[in-house]
C-alpha atoms as a PDB file:
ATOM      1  CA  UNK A   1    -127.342 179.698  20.233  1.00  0.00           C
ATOM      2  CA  UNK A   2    -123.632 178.395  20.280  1.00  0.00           C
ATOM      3  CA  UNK A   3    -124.199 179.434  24.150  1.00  0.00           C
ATOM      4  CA  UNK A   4    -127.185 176.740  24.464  1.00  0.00           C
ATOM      5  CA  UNK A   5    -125.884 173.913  22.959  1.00  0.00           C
ATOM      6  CA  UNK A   6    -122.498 174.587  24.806  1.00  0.00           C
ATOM      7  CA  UNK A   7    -124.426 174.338  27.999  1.00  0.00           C
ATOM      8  CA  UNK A   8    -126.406 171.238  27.208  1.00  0.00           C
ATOM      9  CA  UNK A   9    -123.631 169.332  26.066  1.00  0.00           C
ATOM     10  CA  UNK A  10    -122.036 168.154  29.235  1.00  0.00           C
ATOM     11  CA  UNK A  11    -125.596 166.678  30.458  1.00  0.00           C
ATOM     12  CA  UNK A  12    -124.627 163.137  29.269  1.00  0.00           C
ATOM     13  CA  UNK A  13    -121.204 162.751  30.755  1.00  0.00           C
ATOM     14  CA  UNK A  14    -122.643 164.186  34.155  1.00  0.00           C
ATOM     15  CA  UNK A  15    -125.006 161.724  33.944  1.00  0.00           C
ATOM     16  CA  UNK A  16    -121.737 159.304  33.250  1.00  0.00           C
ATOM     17  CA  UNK A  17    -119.713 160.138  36.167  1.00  0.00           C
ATOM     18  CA  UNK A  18    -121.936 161.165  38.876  1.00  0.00           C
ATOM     19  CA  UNK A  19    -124.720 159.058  38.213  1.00  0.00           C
ATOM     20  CA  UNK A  20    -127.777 160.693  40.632  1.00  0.00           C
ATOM     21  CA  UNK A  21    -126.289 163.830  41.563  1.00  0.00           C
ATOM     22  CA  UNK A  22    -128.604 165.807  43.238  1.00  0.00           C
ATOM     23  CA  UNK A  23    -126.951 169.142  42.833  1.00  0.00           C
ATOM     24  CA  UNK A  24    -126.251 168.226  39.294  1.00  0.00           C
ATOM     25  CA  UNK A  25    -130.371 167.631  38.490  1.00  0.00           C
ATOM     26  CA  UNK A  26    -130.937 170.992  39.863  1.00  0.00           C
ATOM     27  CA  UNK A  27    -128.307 172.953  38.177  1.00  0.00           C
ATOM     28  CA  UNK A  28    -129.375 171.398  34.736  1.00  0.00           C
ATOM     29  CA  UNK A  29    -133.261 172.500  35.927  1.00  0.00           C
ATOM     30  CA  UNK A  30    -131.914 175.750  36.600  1.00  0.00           C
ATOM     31  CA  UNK A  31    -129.852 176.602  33.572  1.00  0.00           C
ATOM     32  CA  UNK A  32    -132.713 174.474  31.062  1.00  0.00           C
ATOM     33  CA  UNK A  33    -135.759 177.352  33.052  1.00  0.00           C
ATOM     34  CA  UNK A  34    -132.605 180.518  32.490  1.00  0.00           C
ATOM     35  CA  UNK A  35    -132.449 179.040  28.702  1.00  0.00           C
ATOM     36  CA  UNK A  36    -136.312 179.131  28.346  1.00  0.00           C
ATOM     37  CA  UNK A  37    -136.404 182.377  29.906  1.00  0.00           C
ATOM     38  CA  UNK A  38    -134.050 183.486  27.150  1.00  0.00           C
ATOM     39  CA  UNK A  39    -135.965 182.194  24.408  1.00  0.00           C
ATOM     40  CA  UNK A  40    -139.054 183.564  25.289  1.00  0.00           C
ATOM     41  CA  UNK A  41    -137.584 186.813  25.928  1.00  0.00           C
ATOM     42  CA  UNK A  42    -136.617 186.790  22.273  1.00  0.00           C
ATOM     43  CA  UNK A  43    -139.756 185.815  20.738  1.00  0.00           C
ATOM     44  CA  UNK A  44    -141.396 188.874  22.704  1.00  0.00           C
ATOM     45  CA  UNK A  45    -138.484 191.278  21.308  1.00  0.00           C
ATOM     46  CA  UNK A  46    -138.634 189.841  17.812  1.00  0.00           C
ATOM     47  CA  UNK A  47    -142.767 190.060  18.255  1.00  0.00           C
ATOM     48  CA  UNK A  48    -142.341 193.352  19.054  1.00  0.00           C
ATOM     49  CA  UNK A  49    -139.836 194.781  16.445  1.00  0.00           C
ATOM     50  CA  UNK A  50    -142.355 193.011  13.870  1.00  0.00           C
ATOM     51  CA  UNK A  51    -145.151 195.299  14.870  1.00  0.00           C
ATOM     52  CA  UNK A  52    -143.467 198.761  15.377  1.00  0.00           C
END
């Protein structure tokens, strides 16, 4: 979690200094689909620990 919020911190003063980077927009797209990917992930683990 402390990984998550760590990572979508620095959106705002990105935005700040560059402000349309297009590198930038993808990286955030990329790391906000990896943290989705995570999440989901999870749910199916914790899903499947509550059956078995």
């Amino acid at each position: 979690m402390a990984e998550m919020i760590h990572k979508e911190n620095p959106r705002p003063v990105n935005g700040l200094t560059h402000p349309k980077p297009p590198k930038g927009n993808n990286f955030i797209t990329f790391n906000t689909s990896k943290i989705n990917a995570t999440k989901t992930l999870a749910l199916i683990l914790q899903n499947l620990n509550t059956t078995h």
